[in-house]
N, C-alpha and C. Protein backbone atom coordinates (compact mmCIF):
# COMPACT_ATOMS: atom_id res chain seq x y z
N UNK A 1 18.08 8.99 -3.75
CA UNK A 1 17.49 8.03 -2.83
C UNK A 1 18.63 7.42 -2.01
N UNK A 2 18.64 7.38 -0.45
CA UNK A 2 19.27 6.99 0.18
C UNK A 2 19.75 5.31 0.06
N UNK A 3 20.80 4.69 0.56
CA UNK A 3 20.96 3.18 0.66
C UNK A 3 19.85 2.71 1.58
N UNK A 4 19.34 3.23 2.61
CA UNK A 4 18.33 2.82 3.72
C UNK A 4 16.83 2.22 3.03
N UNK A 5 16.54 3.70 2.09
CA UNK A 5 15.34 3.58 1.10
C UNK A 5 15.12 2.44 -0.01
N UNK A 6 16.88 2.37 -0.56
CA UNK A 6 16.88 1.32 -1.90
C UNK A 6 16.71 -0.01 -1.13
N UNK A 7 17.34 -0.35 0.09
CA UNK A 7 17.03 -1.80 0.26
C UNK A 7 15.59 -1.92 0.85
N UNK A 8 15.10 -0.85 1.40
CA UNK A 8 13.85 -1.42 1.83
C UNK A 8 12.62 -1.51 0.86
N UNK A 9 13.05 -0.66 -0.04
CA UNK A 9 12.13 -0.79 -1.76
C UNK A 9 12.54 -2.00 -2.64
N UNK A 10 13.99 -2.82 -2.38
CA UNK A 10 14.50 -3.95 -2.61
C UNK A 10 13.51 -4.88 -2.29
N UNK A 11 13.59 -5.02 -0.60
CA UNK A 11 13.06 -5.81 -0.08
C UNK A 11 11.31 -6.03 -0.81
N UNK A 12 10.91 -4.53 -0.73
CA UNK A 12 9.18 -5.13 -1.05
C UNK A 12 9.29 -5.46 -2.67
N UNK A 13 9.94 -5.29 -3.27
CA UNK A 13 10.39 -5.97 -4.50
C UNK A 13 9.92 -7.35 -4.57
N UNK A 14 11.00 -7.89 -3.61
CA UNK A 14 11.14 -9.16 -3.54
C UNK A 14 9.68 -9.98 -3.42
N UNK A 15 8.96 -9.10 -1.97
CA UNK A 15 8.35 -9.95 -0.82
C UNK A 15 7.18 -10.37 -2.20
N UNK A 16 6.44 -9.36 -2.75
CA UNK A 16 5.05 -10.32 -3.19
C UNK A 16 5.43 -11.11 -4.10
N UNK A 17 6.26 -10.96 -4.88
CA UNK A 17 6.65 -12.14 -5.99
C UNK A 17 7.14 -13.56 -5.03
N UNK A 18 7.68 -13.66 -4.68
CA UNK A 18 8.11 -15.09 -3.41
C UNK A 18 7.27 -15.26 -2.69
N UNK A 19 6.63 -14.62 -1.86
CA UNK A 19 5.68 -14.79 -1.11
C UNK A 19 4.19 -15.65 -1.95
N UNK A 20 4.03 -15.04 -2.76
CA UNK A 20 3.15 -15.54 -3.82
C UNK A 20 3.49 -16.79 -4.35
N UNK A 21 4.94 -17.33 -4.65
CA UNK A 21 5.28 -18.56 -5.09
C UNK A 21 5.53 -19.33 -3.91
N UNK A 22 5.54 -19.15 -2.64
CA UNK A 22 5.63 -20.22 -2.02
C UNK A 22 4.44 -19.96 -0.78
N UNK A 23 3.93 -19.36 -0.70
CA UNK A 23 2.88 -19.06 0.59
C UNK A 23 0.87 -19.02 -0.47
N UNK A 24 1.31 -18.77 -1.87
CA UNK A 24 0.00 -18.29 -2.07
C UNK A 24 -0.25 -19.11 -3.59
N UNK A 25 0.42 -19.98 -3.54
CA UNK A 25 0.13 -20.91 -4.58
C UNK A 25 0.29 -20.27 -6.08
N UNK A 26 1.17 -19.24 -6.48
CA UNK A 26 1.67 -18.62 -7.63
C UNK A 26 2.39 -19.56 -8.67
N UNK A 27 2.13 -19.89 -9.77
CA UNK A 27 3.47 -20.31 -10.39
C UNK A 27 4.13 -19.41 -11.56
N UNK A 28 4.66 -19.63 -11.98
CA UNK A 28 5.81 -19.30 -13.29
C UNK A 28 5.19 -17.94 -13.88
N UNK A 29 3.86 -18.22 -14.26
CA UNK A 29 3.01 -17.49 -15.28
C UNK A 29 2.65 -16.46 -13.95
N UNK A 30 2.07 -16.79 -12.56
CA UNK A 30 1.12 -15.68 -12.21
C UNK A 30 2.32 -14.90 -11.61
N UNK A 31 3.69 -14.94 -11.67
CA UNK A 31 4.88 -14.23 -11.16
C UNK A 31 5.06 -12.79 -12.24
N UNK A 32 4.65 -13.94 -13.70
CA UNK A 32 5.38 -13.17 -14.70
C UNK A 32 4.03 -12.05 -15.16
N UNK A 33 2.61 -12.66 -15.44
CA UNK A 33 1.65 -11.82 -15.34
C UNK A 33 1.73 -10.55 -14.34
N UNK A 34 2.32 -10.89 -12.98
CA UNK A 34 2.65 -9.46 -12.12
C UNK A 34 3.79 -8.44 -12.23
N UNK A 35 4.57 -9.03 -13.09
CA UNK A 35 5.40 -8.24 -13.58
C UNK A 35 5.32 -7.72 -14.95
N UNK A 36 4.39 -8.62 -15.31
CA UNK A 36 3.82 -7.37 -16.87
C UNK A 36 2.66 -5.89 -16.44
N UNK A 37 2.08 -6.53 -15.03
CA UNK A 37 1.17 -5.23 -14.19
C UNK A 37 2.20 -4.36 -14.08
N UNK A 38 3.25 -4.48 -13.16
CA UNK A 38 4.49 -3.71 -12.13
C UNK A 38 5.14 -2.74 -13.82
N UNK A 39 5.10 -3.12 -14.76
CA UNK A 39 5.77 -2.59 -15.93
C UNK A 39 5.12 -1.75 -16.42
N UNK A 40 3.44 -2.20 -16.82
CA UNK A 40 2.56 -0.89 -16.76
C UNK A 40 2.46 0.19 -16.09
N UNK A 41 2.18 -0.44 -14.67
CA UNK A 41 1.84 0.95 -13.70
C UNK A 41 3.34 1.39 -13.77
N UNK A 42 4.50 1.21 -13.97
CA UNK A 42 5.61 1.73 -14.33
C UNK A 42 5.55 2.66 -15.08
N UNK A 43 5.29 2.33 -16.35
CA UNK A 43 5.14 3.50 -17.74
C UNK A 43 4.02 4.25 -17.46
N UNK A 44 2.98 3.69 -16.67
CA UNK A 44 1.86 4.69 -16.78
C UNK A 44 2.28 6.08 -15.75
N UNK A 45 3.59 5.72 -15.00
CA UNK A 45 3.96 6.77 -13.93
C UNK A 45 4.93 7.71 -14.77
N UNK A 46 5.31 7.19 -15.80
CA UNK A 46 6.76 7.91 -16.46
C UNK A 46 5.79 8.95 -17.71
N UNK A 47 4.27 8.41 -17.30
CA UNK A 47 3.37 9.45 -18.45
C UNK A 47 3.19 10.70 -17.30
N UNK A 48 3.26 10.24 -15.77
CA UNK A 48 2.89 11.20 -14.76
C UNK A 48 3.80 12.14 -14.38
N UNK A 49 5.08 11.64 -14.96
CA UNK A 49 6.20 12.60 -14.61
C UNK A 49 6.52 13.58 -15.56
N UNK A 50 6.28 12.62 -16.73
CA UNK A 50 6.10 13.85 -18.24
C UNK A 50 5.47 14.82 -17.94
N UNK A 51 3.98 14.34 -17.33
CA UNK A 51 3.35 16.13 -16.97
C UNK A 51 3.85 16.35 -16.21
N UNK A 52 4.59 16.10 -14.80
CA UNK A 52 5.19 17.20 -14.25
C UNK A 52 6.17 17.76 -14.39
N UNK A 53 7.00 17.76 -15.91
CA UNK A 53 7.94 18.72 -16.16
C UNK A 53 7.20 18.92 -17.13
N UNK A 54 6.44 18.91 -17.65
CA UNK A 54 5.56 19.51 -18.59
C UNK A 54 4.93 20.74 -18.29
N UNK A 55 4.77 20.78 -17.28
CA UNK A 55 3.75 21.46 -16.14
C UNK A 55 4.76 22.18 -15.54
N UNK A 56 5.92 21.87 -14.81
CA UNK A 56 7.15 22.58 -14.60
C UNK A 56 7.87 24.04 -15.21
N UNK A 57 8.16 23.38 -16.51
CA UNK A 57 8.91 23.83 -17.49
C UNK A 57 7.66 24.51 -18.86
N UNK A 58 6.44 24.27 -18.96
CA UNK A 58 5.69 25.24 -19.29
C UNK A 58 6.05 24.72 -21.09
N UNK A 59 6.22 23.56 -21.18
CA UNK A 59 6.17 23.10 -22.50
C UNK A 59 5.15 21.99 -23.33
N UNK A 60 5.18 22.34 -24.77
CA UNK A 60 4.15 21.45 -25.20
C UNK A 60 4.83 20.12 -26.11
N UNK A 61 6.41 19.88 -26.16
CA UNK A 61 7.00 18.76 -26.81
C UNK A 61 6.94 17.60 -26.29
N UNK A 62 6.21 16.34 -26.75
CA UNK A 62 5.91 15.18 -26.29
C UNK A 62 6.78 14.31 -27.27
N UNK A 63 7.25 13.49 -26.20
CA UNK A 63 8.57 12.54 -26.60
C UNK A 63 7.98 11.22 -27.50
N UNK A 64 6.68 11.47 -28.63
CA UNK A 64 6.61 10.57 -29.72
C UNK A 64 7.04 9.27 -29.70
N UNK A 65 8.37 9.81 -29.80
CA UNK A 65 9.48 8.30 -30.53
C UNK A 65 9.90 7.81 -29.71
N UNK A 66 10.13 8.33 -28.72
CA UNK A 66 9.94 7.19 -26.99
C UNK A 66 8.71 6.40 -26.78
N UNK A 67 7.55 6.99 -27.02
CA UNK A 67 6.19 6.58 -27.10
C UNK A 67 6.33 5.27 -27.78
N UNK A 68 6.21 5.60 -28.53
CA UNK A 68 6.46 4.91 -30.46
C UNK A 68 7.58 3.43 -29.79
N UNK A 69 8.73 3.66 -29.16
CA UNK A 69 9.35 2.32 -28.95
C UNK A 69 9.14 1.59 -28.06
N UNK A 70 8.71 2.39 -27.16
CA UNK A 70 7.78 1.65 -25.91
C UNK A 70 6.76 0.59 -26.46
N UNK A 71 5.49 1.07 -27.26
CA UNK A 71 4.48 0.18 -27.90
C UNK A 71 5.33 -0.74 -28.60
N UNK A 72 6.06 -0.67 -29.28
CA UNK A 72 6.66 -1.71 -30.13
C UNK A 72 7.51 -2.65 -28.93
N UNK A 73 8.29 -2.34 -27.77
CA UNK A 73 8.47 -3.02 -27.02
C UNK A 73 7.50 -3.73 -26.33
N UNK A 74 6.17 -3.42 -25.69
CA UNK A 74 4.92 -4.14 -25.00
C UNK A 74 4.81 -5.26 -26.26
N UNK A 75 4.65 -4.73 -28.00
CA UNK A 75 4.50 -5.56 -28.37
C UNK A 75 5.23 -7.11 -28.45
N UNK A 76 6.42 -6.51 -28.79
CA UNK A 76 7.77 -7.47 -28.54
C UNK A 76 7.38 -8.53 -27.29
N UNK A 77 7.62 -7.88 -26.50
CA UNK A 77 7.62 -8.67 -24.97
C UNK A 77 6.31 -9.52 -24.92
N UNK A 78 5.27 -8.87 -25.33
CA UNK A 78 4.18 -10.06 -25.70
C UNK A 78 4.22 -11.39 -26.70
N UNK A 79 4.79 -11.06 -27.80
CA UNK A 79 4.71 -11.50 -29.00
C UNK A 79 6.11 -12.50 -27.98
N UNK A 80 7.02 -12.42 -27.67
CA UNK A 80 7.85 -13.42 -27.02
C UNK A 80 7.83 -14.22 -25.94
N UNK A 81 7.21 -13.62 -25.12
CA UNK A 81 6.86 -14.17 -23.87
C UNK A 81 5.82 -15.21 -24.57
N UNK A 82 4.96 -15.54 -25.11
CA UNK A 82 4.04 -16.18 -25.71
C UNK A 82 4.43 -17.31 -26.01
N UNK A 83 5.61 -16.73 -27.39
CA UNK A 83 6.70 -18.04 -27.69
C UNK A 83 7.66 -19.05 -26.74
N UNK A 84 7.78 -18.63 -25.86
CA UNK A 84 8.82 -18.80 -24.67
C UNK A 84 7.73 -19.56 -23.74
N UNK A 85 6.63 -19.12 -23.28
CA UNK A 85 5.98 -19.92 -22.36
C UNK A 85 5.32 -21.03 -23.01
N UNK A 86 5.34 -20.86 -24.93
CA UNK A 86 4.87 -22.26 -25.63
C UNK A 86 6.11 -23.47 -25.67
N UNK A 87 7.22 -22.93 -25.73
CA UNK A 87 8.85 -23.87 -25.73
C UNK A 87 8.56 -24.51 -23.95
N UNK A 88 8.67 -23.42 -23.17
CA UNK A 88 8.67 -24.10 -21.50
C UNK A 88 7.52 -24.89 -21.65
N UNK A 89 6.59 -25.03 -21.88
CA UNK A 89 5.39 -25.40 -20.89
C UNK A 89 3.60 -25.30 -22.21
N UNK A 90 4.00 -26.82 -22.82
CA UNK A 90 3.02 -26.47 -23.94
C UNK A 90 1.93 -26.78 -24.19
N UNK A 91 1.49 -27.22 -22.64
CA UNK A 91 0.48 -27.35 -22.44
C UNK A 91 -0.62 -26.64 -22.16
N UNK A 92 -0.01 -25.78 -21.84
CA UNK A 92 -0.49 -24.64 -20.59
C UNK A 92 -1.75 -23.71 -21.63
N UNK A 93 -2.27 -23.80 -21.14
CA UNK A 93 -3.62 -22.79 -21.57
C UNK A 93 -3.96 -21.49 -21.18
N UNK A 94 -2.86 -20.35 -21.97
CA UNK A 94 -2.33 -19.04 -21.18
C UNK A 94 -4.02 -18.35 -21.52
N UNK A 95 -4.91 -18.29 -21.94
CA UNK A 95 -6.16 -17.57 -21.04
C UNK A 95 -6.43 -17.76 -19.69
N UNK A 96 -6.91 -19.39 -19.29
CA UNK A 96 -7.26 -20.28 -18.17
C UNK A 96 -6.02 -19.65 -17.37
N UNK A 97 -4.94 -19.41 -17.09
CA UNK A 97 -3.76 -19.09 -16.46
C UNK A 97 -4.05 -17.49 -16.22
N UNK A 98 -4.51 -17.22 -16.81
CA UNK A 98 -4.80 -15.51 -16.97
C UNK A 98 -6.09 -15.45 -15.91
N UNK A 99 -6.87 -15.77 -16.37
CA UNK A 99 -8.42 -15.70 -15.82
C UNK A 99 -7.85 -15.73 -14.41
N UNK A 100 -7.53 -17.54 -14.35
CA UNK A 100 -7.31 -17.95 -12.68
C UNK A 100 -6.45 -16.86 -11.93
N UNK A 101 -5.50 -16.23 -12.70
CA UNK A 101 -4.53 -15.10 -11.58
C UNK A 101 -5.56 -14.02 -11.44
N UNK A 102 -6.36 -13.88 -11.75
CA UNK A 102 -6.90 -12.80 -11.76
C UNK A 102 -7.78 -12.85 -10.63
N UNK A 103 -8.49 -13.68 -10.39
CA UNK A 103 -9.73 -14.57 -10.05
C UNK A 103 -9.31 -15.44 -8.44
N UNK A 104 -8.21 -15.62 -8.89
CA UNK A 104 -7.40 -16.33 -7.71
C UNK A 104 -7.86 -15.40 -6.08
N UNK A 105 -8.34 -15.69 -5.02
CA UNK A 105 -8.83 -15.25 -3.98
C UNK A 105 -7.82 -15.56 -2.77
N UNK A 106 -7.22 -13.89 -2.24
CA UNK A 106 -6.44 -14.09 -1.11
C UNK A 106 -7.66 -12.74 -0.41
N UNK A 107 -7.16 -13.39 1.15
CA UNK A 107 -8.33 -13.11 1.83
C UNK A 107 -9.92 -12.37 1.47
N UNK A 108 -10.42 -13.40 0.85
CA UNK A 108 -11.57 -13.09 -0.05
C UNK A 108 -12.02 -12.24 -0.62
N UNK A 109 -11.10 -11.43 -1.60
CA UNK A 109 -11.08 -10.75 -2.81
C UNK A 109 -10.43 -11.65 -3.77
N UNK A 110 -10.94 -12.03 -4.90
CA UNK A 110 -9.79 -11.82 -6.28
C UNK A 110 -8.27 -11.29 -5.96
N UNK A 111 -7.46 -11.56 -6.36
CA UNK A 111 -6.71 -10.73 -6.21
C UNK A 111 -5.98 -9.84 -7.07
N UNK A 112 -6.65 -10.16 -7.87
CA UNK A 112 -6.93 -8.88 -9.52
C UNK A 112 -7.34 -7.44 -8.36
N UNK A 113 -7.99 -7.43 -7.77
CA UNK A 113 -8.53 -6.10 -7.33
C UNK A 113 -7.38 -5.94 -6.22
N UNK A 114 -6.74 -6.88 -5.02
CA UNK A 114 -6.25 -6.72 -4.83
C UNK A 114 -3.97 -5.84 -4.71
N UNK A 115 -3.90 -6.75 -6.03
CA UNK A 115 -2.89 -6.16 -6.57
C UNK A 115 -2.41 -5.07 -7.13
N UNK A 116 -3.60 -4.91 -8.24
CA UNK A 116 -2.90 -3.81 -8.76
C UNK A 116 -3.25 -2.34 -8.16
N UNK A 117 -4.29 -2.24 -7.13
CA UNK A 117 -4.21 -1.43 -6.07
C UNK A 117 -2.93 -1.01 -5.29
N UNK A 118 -2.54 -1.92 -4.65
CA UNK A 118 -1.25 -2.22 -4.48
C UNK A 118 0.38 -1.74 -5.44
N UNK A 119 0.01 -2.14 -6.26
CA UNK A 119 0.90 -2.55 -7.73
C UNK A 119 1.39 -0.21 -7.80
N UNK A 120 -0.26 0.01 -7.66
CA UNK A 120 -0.61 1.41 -8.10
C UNK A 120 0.02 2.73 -6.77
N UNK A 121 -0.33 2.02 -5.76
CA UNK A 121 0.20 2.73 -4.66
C UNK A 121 1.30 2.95 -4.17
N UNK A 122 2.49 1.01 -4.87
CA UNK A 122 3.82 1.37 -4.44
C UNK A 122 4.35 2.27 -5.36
N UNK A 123 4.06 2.42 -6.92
CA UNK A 123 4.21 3.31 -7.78
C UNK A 123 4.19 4.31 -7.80
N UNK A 124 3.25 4.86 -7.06
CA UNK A 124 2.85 6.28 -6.29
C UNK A 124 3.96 7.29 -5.39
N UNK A 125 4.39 5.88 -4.35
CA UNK A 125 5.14 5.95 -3.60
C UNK A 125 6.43 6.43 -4.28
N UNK A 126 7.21 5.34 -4.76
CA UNK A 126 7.88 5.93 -5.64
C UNK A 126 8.31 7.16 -6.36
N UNK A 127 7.22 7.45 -6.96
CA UNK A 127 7.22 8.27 -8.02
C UNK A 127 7.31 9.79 -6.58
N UNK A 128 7.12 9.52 -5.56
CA UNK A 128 6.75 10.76 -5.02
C UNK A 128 8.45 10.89 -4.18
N UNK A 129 8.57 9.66 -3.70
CA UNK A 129 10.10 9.25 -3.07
C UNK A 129 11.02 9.89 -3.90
N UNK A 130 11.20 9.07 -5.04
CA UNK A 130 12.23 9.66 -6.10
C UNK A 130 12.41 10.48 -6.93
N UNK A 131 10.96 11.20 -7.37
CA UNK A 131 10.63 12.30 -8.64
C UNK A 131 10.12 13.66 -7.90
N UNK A 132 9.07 13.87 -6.93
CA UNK A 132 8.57 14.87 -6.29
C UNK A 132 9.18 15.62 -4.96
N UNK A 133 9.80 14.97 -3.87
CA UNK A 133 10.22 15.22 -3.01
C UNK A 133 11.53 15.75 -3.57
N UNK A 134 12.40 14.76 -4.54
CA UNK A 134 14.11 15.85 -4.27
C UNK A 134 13.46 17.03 -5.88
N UNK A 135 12.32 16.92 -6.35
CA UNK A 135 11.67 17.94 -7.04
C UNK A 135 12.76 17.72 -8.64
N UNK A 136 12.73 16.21 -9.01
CA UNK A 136 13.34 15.74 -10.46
C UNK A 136 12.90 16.39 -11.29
N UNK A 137 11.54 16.90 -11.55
CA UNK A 137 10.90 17.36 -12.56
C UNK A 137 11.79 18.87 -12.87
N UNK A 138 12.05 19.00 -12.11
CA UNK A 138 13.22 20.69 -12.30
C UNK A 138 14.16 20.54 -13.16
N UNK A 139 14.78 19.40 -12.73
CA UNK A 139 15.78 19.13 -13.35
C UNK A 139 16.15 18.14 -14.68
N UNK A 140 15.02 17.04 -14.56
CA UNK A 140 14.86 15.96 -15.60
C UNK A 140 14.41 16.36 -17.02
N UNK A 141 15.20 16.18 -18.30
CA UNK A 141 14.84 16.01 -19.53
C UNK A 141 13.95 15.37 -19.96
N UNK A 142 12.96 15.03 -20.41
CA UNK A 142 11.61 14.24 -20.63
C UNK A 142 12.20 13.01 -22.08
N UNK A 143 13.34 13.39 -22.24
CA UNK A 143 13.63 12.52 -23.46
C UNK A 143 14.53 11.16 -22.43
N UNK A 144 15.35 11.94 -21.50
CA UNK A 144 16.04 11.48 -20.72
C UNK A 144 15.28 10.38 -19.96
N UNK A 145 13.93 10.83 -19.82
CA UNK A 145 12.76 10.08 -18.41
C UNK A 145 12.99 8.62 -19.66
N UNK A 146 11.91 8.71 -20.78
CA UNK A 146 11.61 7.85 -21.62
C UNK A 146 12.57 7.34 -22.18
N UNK A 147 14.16 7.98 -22.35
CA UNK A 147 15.20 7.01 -22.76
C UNK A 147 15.41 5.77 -21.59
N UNK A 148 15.27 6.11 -20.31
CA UNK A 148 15.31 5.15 -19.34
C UNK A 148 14.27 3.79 -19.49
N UNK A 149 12.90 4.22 -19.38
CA UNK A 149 12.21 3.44 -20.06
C UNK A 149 12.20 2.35 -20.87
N UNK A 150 12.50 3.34 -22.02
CA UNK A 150 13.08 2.32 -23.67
C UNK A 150 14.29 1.64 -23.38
N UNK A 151 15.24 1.76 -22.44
CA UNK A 151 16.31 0.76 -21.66
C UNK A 151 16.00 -0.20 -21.18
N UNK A 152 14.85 -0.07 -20.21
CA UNK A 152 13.82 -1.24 -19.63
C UNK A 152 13.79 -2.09 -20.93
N UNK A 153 12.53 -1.66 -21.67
CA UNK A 153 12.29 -2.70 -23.01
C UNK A 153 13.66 -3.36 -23.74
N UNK A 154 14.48 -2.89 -23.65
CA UNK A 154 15.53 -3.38 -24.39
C UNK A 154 16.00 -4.67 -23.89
N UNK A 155 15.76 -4.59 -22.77
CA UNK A 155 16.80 -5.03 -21.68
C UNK A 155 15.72 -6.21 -21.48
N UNK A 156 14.53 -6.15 -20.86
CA UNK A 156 13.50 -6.95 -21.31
C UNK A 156 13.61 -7.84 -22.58
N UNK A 157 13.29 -7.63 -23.73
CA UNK A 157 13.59 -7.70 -24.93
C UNK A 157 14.48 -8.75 -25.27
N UNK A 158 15.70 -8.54 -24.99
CA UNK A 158 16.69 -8.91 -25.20
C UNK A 158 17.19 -10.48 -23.92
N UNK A 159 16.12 -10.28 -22.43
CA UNK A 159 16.72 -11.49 -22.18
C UNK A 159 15.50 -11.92 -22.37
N UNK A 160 14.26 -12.20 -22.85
CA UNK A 160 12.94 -13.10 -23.16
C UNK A 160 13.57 -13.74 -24.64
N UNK A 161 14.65 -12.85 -25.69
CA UNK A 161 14.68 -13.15 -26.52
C UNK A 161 16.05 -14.48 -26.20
N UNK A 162 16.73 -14.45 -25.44
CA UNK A 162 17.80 -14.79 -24.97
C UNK A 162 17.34 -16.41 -24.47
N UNK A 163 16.30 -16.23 -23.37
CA UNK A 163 15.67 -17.56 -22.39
C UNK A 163 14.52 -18.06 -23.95
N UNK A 164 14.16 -17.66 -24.74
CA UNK A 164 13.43 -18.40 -26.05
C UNK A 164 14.41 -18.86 -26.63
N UNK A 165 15.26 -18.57 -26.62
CA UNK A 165 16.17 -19.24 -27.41
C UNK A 165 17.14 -20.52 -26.71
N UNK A 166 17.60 -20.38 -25.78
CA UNK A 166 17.71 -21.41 -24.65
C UNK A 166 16.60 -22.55 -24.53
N UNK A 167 15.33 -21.99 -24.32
CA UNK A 167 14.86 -23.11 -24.37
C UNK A 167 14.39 -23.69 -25.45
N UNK A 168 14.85 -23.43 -26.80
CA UNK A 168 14.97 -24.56 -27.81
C UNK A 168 16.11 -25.88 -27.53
N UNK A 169 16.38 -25.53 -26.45
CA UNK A 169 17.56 -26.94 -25.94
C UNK A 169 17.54 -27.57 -25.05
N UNK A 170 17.43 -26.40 -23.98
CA UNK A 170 16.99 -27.03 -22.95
C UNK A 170 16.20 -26.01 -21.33
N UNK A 171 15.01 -26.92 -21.45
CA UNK A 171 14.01 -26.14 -20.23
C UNK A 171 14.27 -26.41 -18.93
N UNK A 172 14.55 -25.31 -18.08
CA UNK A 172 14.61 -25.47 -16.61
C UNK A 172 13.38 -25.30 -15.81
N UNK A 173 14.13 -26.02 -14.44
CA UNK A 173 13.05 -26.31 -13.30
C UNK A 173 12.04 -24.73 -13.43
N UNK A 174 10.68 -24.74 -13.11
CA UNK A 174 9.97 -23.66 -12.67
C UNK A 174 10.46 -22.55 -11.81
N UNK A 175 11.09 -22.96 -11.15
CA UNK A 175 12.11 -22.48 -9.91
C UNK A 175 13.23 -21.56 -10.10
N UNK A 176 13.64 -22.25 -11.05
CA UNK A 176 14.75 -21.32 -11.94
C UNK A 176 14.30 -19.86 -12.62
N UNK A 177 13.15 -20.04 -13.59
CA UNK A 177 12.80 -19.24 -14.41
C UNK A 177 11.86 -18.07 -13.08
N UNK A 178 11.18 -18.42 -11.83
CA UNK A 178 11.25 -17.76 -10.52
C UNK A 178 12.16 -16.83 -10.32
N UNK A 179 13.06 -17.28 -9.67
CA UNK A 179 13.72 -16.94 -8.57
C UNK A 179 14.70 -15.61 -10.06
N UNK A 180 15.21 -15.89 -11.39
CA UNK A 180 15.48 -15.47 -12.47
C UNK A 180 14.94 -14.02 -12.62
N UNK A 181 13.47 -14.12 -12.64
CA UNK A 181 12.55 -12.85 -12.61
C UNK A 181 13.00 -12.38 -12.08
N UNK A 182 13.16 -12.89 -10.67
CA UNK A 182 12.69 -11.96 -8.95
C UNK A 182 14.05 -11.22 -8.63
N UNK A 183 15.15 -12.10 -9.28
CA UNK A 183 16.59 -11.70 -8.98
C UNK A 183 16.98 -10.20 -9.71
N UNK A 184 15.99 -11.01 -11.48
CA UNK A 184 16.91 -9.79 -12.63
C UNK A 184 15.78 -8.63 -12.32
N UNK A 185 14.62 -8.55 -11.72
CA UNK A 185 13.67 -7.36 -12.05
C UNK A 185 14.45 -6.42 -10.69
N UNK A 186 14.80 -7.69 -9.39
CA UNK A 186 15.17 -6.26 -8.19
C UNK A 186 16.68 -5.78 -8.71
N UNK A 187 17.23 -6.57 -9.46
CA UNK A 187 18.70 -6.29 -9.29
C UNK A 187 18.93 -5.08 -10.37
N UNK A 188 18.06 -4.95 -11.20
CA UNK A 188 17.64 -3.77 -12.25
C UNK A 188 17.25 -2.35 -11.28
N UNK A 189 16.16 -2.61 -10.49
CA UNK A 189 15.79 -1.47 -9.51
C UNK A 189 16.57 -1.13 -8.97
N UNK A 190 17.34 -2.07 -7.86
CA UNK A 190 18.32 -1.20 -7.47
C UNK A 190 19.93 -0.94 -8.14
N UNK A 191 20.38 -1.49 -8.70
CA UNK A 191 21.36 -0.70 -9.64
C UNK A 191 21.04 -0.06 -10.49
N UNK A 192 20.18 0.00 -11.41
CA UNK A 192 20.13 0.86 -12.70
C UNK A 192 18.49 1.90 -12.26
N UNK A 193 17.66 1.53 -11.55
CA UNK A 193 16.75 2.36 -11.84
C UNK A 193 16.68 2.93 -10.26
């Protein structure tokens, strides 16, 4: 992928998460709810690339134990994020927060229907930009695809476990734990992924 491509896939990175916190009335939770979507339709694309070196390469070995740490990571990241948004903010009534992002209406849709349409298409994009066009599947190891992955979770993992633990001392502005996401999720895309 060219430098031209990474910043302009940077850029839409950025735009709906900010845009959403300051133009569309988003806070903390409906940033981080869109980045637990953006992580799905993520893995659900790295199941799409499996078949196409599956399909490629004319094999029937499925990477299990990549599988296997992935679920235990969704679990993780749930099971913490939970804890972490009960230390920040313990009031908060994470169904009612759920429902409303979902439910929440930009130009009169929900924007549950709106997004992850969206969410699904830049994924698409992607997956066709970086995996189909220079034709990765030729060349990509399927243990290799899902070790990348299970890097994600780690890495995930490891700073939810990091900011829970921080905030047993001390909680920052909304703003912080923002702009934090928006910084560490693009700055991941374009250097490491």
């Amino acid at each position: 992928m060219n430098q031209q491509t990474k910043i302009t896939q940077l850029l839409g990175d950025l735009a709906i998460p900010i845009i959403g916190y300051y133009f569309w009335d988003w806070n903390m939770f409906f940033i981080l709810f869109f980045y637990i979507l953006d992580v799905s339709v993520s893995t659900a694309f790295t199941f799409v690339k499996t078949k196409a070196i599956h399909k490629h390469h004319q094999t029937s070995n499925y990477p299990w134990k990549h599988i296997f740490l992935i679920l235990i990571g969704y679990f993780l990241t749930f099971y913490l994020v939970y804890f972490l948004i009960m230390n920040i903010s313990p009031k908060v009534n994470l169904s009612k927060e759920i429902i409303r992002f979902v439910m929440m209406k930009e130009m009169g849709l929900p924007q549950g229907i709106l997004l992850l349409p969206l969410l699904i298409v830049g994924g698409y994009m992607q997956y066709k930009i970086s995996f189909l066009i220079p034709k990765a599947f030729e060349t990509t190891p399927i243990d290799s695809l899902w070790h990348e992955h299970v890097k994600l979770f780690l890495l995930i993992v490891g700073v939810i476990a990091l900011l829970l633990g921080l905030s047993s001392w001390v909680v920052f502005p909304e703003g912080v734990y923002v702009w934090g996401m928006v910084l560490g999720s693009s700055g991941y895309r374009y250097y490491v992924r």
